[in-house]
PDB file of N, CA and C in Angstrom:
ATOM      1  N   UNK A   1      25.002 -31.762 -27.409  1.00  0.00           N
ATOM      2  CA  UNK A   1      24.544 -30.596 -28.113  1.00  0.00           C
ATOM      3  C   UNK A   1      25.708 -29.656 -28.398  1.00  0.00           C
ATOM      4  N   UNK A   2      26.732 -29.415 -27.344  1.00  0.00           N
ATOM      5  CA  UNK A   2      27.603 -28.895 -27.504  1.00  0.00           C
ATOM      6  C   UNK A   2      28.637 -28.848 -28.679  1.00  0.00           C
ATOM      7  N   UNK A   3      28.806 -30.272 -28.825  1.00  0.00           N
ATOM      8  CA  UNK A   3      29.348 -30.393 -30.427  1.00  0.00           C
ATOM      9  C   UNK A   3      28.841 -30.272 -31.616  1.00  0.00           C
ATOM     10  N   UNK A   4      27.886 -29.944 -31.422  1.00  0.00           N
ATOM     11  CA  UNK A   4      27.064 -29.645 -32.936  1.00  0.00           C
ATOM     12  C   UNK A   4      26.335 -28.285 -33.112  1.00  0.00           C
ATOM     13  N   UNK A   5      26.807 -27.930 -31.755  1.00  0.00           N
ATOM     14  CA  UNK A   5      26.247 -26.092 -32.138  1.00  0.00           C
ATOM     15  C   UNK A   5      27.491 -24.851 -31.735  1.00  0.00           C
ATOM     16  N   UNK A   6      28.535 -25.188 -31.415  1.00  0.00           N
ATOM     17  CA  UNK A   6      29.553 -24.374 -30.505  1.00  0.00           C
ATOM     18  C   UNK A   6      30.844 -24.681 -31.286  1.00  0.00           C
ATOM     19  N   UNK A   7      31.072 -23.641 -32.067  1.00  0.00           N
ATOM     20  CA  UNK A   7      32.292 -23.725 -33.085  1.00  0.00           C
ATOM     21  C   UNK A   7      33.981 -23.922 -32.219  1.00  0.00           C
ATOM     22  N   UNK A   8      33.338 -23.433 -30.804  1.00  0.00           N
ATOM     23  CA  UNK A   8      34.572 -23.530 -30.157  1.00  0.00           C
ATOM     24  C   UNK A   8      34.828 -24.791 -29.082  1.00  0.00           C
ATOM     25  N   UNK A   9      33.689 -26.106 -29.526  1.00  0.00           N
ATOM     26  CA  UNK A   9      34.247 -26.751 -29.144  1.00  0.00           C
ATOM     27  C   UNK A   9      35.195 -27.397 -29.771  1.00  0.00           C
ATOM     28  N   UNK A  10      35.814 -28.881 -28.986  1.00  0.00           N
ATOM     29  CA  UNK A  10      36.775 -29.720 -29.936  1.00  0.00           C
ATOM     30  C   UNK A  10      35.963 -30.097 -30.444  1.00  0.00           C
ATOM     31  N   UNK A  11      34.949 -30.869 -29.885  1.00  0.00           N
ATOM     32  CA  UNK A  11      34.460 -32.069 -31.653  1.00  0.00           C
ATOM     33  C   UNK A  11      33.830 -31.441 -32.387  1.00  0.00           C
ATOM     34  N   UNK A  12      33.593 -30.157 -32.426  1.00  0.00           N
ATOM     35  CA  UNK A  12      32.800 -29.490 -33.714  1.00  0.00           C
ATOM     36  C   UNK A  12      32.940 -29.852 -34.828  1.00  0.00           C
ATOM     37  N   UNK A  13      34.140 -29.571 -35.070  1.00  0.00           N
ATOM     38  CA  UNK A  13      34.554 -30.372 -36.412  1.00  0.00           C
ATOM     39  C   UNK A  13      33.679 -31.529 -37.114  1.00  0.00           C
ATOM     40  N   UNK A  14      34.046 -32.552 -36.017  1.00  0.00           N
ATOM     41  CA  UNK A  14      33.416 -33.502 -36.686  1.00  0.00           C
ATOM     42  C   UNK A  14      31.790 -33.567 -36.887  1.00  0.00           C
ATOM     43  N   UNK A  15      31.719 -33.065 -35.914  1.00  0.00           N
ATOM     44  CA  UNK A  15      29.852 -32.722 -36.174  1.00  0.00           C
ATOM     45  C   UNK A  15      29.125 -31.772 -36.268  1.00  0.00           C
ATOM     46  N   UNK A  16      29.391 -30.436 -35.574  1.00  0.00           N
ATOM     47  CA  UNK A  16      28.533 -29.355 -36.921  1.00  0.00           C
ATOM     48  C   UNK A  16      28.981 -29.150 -37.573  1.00  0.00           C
ATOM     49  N   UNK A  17      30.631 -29.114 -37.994  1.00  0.00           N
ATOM     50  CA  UNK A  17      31.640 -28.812 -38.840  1.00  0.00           C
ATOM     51  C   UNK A  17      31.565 -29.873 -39.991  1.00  0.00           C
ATOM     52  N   UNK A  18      30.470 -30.043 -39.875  1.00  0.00           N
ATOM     53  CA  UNK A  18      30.161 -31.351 -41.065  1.00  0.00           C
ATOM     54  C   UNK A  18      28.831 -31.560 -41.109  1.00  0.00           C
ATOM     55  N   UNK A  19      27.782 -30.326 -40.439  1.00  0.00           N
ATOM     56  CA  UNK A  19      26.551 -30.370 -40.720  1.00  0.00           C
ATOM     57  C   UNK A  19      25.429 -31.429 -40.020  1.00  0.00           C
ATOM     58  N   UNK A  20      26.660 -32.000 -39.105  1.00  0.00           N
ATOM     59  CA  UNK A  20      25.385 -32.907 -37.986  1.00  0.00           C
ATOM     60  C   UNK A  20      25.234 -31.543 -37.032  1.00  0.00           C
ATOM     61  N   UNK A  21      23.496 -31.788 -37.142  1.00  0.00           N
ATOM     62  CA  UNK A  21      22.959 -30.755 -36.279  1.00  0.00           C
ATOM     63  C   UNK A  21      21.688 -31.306 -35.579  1.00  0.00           C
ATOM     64  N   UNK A  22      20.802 -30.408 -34.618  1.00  0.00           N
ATOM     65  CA  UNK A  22      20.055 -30.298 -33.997  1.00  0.00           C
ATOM     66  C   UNK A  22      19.007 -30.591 -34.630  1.00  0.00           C
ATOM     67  N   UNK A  23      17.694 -30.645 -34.035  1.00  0.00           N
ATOM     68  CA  UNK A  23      16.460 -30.817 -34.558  1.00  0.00           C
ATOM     69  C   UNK A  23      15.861 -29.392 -33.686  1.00  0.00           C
ATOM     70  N   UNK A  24      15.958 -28.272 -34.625  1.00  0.00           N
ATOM     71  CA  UNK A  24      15.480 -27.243 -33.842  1.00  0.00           C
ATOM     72  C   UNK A  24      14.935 -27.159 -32.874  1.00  0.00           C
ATOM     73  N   UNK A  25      13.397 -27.446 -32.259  1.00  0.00           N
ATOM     74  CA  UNK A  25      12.849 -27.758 -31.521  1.00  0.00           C
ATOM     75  C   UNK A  25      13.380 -28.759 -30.385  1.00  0.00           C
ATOM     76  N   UNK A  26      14.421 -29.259 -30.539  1.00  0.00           N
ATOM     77  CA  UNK A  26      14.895 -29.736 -29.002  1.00  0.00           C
ATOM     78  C   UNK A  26      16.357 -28.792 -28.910  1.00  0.00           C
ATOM     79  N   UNK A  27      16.469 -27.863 -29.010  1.00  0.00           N
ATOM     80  CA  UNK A  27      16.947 -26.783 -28.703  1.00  0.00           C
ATOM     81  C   UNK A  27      16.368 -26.357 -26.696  1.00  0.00           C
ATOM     82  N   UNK A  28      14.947 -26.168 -27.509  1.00  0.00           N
ATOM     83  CA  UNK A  28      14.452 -26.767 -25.772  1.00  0.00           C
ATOM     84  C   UNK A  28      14.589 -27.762 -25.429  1.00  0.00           C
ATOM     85  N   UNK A  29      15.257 -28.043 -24.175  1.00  0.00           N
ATOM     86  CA  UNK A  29      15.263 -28.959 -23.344  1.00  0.00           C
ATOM     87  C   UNK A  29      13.703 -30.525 -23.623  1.00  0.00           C
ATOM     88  N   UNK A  30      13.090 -29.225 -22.726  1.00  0.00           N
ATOM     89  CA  UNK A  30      11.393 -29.735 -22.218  1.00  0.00           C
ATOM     90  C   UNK A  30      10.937 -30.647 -23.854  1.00  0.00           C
ATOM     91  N   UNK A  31      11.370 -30.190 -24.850  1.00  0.00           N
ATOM     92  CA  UNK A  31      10.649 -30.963 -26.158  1.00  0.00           C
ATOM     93  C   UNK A  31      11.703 -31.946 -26.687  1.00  0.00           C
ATOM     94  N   UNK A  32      12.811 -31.889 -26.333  1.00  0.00           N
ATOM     95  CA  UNK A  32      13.320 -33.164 -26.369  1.00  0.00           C
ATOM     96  C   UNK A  32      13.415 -34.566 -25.485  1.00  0.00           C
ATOM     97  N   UNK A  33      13.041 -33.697 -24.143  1.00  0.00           N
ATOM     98  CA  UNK A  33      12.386 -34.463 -23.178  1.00  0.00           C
ATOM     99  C   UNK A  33      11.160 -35.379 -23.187  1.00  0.00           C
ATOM    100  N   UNK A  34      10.816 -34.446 -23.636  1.00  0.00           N
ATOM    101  CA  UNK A  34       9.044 -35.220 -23.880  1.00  0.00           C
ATOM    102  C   UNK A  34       9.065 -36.678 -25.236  1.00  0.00           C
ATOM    103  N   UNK A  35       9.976 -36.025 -26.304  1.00  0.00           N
ATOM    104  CA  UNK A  35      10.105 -37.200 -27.098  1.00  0.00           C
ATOM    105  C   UNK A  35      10.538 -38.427 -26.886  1.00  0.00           C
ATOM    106  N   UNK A  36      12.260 -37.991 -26.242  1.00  0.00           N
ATOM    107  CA  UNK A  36      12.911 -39.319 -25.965  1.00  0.00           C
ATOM    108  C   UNK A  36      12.777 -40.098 -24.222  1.00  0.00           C
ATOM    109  N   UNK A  37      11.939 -39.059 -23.863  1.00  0.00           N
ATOM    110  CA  UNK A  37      11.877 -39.973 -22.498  1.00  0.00           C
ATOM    111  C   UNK A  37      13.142 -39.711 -21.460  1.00  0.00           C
ATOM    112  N   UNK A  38      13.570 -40.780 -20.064  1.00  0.00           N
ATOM    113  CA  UNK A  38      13.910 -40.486 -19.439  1.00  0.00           C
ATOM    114  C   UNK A  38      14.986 -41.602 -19.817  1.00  0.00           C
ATOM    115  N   UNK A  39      16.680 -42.242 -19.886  1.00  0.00           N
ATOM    116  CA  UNK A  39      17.440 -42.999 -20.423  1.00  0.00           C
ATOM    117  C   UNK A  39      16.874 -43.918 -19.496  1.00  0.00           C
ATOM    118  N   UNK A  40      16.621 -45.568 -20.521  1.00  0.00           N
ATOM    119  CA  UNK A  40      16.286 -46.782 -19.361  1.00  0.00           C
ATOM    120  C   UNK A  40      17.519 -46.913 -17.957  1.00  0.00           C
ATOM    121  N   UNK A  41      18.890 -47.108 -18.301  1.00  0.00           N
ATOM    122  CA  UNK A  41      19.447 -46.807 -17.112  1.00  0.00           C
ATOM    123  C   UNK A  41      20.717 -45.548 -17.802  1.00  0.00           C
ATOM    124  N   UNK A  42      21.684 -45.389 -16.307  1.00  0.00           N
ATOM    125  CA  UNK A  42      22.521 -44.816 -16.543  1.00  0.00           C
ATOM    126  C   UNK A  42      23.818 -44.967 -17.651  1.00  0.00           C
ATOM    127  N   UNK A  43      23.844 -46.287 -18.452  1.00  0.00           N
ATOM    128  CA  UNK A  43      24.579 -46.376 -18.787  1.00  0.00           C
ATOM    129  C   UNK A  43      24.685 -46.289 -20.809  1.00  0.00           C
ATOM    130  N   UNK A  44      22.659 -45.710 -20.730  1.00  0.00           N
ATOM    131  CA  UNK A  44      22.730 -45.477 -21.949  1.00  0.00           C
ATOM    132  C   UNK A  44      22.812 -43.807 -22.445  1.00  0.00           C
ATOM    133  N   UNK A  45      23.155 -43.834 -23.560  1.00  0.00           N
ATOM    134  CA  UNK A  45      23.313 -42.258 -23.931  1.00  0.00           C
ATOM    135  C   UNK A  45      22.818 -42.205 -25.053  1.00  0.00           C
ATOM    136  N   UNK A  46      22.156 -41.464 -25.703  1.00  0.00           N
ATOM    137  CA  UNK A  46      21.889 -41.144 -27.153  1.00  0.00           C
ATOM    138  C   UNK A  46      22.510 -41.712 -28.245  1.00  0.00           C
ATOM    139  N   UNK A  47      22.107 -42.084 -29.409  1.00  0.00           N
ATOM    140  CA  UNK A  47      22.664 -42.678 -30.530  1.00  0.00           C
ATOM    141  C   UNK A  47      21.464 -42.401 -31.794  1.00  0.00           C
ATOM    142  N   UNK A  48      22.935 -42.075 -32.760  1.00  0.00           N
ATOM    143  CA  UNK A  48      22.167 -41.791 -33.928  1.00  0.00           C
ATOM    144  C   UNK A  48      21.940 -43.314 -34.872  1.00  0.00           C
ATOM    145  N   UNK A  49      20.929 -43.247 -34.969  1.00  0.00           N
ATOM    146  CA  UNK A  49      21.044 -44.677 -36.244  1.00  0.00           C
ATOM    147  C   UNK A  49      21.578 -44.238 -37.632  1.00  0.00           C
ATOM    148  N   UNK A  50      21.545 -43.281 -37.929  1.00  0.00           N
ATOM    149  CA  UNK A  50      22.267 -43.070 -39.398  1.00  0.00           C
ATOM    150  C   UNK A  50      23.311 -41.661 -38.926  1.00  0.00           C
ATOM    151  N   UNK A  51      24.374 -42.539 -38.981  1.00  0.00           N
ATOM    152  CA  UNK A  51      25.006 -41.277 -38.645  1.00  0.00           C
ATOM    153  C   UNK A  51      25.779 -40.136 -39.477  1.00  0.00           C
ATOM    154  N   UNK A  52      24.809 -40.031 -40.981  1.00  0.00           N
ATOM    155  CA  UNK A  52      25.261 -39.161 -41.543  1.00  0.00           C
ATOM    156  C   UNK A  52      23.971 -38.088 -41.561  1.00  0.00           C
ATOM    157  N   UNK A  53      23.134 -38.490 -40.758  1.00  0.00           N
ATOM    158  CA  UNK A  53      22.056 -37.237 -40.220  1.00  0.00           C
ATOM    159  C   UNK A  53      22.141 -36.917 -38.731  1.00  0.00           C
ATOM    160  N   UNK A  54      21.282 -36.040 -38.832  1.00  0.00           N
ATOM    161  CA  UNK A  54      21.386 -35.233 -37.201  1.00  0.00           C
ATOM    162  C   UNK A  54      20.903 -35.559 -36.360  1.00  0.00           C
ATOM    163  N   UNK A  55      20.599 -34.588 -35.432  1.00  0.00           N
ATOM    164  CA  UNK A  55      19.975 -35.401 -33.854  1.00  0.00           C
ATOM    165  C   UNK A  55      18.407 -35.441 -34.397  1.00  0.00           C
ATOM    166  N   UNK A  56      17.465 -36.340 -34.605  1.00  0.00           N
ATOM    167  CA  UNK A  56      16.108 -35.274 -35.044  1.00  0.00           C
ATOM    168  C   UNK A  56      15.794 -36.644 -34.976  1.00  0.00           C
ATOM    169  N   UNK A  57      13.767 -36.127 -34.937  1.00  0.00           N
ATOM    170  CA  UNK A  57      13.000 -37.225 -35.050  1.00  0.00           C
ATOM    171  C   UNK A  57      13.490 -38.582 -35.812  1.00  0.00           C
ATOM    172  N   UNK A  58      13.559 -39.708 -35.281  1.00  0.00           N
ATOM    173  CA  UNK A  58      13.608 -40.731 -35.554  1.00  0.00           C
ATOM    174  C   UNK A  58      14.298 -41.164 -36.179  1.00  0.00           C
ATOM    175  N   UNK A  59      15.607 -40.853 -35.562  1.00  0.00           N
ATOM    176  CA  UNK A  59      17.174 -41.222 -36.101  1.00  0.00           C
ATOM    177  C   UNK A  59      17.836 -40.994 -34.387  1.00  0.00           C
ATOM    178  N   UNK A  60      17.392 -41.070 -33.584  1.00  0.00           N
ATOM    179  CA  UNK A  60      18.128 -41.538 -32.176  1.00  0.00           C
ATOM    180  C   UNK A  60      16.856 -42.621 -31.781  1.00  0.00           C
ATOM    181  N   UNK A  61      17.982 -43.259 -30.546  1.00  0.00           N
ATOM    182  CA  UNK A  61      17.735 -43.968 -29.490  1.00  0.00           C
ATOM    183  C   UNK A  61      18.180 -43.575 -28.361  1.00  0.00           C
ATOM    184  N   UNK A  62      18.221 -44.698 -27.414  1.00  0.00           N
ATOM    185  CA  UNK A  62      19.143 -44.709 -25.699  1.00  0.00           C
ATOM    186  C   UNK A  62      19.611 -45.628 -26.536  1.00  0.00           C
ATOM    187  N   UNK A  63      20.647 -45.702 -25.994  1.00  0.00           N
ATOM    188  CA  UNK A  63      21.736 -47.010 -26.408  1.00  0.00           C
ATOM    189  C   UNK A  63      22.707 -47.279 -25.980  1.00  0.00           C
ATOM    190  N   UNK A  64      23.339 -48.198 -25.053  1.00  0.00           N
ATOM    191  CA  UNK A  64      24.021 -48.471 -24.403  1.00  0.00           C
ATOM    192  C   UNK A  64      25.622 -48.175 -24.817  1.00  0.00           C
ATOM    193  N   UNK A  65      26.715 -48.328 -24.699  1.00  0.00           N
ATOM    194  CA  UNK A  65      27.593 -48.328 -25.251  1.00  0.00           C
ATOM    195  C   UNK A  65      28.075 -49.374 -26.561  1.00  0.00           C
ATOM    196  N   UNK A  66      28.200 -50.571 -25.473  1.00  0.00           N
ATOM    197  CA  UNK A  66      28.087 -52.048 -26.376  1.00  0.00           C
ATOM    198  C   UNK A  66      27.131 -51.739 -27.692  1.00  0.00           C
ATOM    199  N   UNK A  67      25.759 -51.221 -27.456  1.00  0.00           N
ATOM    200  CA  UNK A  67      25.142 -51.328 -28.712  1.00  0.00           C
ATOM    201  C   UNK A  67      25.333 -50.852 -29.334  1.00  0.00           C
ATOM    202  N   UNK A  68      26.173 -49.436 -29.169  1.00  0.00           N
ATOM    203  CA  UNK A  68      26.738 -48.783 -30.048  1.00  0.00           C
ATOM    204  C   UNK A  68      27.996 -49.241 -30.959  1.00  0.00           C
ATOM    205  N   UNK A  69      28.442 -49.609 -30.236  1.00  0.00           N
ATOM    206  CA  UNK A  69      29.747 -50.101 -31.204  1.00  0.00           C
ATOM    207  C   UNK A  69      29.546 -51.645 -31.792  1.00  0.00           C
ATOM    208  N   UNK A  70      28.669 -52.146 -31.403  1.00  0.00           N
ATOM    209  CA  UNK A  70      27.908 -53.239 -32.571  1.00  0.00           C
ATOM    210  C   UNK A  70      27.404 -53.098 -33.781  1.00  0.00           C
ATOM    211  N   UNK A  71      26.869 -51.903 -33.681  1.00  0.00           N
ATOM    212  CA  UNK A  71      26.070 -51.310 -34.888  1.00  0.00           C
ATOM    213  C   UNK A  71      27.118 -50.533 -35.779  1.00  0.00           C
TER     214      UNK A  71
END
């Protein structure tokens, strides 16, 4: 989240600084929670499937690393 809402981070740039953003509503925690669930294990993290849109309904997953860089 940090990189896509905090001008003073480093990766801003690349991602709000280029308009990848939030899906308002998971701004709260609790409602992004409820959507994406709890990660199957530790070793997956969020992933966008189109990654010229934002974090938002139905353009993430969990996704492992490997699957990430397959795709």
């Amino acid at each position: 989240m940090e990189r896509t809402v905090n001008p003073s981070s480093s990766s801003y740039e690349k991602y709000g600084g280029k308009g990848i953003g939030i899906f308002s509503e998971w701004l709260v925690y609790e409602n992004f929670a409820k959507y994406m669930g709890t990660p199957p294990s530790s070793k997956h993290s969020i992933d966008r499937l189109n990654n010229s849109k934002g974090y938002e309904p139905g353009n993430v997953r969990w996704a492992t690393m490997k699957e990430q860089l397959a795709e």
